[in-house]
C-alpha atoms as a PDB file:
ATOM      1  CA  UNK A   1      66.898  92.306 135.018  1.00  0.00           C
ATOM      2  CA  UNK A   2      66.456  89.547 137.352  1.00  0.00           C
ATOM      3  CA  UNK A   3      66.640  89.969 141.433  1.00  0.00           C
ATOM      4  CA  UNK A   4      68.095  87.330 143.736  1.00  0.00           C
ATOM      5  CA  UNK A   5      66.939  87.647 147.255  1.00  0.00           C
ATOM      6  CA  UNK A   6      70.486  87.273 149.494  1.00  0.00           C
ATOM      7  CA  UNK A   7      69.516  85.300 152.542  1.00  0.00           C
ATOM      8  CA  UNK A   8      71.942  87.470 154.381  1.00  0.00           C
ATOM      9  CA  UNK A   9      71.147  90.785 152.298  1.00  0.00           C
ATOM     10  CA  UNK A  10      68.107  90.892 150.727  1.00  0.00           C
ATOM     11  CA  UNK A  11      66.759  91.476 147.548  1.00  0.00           C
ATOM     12  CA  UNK A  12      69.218  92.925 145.518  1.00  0.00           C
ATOM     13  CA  UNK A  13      70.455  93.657 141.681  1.00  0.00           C
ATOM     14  CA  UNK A  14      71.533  90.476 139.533  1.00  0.00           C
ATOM     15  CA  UNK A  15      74.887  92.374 138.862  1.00  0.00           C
ATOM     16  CA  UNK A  16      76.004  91.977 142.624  1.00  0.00           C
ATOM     17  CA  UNK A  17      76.259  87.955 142.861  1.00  0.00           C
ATOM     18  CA  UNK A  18      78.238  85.675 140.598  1.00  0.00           C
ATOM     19  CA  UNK A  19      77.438  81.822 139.741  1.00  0.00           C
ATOM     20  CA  UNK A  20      78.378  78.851 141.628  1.00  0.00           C
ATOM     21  CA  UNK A  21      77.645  75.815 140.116  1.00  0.00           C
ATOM     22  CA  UNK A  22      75.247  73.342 140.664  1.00  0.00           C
ATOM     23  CA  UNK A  23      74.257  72.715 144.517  1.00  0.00           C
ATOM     24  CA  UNK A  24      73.622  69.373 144.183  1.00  0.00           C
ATOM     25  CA  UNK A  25      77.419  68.051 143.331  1.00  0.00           C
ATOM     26  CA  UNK A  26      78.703  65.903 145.833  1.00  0.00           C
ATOM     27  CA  UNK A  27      82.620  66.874 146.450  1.00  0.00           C
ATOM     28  CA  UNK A  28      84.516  63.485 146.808  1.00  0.00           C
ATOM     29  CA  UNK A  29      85.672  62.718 150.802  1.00  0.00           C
ATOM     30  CA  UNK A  30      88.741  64.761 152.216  1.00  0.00           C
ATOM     31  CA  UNK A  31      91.873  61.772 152.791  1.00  0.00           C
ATOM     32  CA  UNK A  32      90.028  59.152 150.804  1.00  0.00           C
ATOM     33  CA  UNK A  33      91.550  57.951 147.836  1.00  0.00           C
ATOM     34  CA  UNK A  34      89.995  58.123 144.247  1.00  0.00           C
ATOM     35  CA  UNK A  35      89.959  56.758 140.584  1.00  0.00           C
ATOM     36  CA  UNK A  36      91.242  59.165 138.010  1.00  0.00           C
ATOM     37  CA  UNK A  37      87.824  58.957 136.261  1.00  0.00           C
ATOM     38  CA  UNK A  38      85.515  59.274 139.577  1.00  0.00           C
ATOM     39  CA  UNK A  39      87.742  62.643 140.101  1.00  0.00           C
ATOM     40  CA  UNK A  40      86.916  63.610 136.362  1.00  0.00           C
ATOM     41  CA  UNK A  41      83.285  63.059 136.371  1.00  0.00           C
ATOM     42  CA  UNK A  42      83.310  65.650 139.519  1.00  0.00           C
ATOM     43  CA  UNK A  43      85.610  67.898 137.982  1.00  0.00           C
ATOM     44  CA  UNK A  44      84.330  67.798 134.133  1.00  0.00           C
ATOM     45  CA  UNK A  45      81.807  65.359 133.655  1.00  0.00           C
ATOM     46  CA  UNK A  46      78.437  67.626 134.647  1.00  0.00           C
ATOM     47  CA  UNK A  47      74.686  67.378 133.379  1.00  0.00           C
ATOM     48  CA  UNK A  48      73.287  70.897 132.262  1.00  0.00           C
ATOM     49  CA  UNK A  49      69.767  70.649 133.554  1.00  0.00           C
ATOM     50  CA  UNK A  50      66.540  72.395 132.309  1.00  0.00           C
ATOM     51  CA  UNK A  51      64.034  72.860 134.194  1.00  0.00           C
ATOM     52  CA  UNK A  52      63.956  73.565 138.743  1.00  0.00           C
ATOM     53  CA  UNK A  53      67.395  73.120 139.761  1.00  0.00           C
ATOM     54  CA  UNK A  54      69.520  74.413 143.122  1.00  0.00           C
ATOM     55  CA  UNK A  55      72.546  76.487 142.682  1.00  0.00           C
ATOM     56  CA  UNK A  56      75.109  77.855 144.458  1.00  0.00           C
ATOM     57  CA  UNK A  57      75.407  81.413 144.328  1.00  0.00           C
ATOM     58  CA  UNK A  58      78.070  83.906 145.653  1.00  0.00           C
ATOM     59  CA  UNK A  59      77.387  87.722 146.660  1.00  0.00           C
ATOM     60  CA  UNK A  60      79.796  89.276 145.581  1.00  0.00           C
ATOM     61  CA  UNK A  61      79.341  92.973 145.622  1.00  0.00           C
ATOM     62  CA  UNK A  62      77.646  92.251 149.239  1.00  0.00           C
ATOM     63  CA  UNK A  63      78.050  90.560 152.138  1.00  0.00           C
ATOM     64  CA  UNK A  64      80.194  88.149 149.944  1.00  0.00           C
ATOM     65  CA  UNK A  65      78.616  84.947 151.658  1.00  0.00           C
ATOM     66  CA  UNK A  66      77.456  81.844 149.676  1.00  0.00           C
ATOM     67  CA  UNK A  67      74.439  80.635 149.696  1.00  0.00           C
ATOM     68  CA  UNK A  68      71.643  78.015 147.192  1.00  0.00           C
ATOM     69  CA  UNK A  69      69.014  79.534 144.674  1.00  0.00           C
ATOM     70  CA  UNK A  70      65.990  77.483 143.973  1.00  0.00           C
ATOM     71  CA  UNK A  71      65.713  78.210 139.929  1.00  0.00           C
ATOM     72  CA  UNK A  72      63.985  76.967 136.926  1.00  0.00           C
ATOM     73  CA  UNK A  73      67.280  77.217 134.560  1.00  0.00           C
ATOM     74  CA  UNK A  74      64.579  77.876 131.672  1.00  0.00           C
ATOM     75  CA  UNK A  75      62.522  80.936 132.829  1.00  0.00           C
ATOM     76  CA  UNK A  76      65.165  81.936 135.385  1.00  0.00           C
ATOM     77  CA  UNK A  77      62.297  82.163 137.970  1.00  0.00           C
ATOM     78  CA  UNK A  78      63.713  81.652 141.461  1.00  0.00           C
ATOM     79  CA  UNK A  79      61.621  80.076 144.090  1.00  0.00           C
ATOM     80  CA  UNK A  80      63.558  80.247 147.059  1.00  0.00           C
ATOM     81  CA  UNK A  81      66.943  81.024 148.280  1.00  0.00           C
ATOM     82  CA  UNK A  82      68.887  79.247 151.122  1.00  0.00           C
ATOM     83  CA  UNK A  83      71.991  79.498 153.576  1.00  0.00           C
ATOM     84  CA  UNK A  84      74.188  76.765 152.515  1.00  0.00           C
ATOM     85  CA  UNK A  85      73.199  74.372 155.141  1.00  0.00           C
ATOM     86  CA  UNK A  86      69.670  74.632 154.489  1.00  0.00           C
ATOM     87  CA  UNK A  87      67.723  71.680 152.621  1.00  0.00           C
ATOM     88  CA  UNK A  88      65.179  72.431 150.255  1.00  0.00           C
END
């Protein structure tokens, strides 16, 4: 079973947070016009990374915040976890 330590929370049961998507997605700018094919490679077009990666993760049997995870997508080892405005 793997425990994620909820910034807000912490530790707690795998089976209480859901998954995100990757952390490091940049949404396009609010009121700023794009091409179809910018919006698709945000949308669709996304590399599945092994190896450290950030996450976004949602506790959702908790305090139902958002937050990052720190994770090696290959052992599922997490080094860190961070409120959503927190840098690495």
């Amino acid at each position: 079973m793997l425990f994620i330590k909820c910034p807000y929370c912490g530790i707690r049961s795998q089976n209480e947070f859901a998954y995100g998507g990757d952390a490091t997605v940049k949404r396009p700018e609010l009121n700023k016009e794009i091409s179809d094919k910018e919006w698709d490679d945000f949308v669709y077009n996304r590399k599945s990374p092994r190896g450290k990666h950030l996450e976004f993760w949602h506790h959702i049997s908790g305090c139902r915040q958002w937050f990052k995870v720190h994770r090696d997508t290959a052992t599922h080892e997490i080094f860190k976890t961070l409120k959503p405005h927190e840098e690495l």
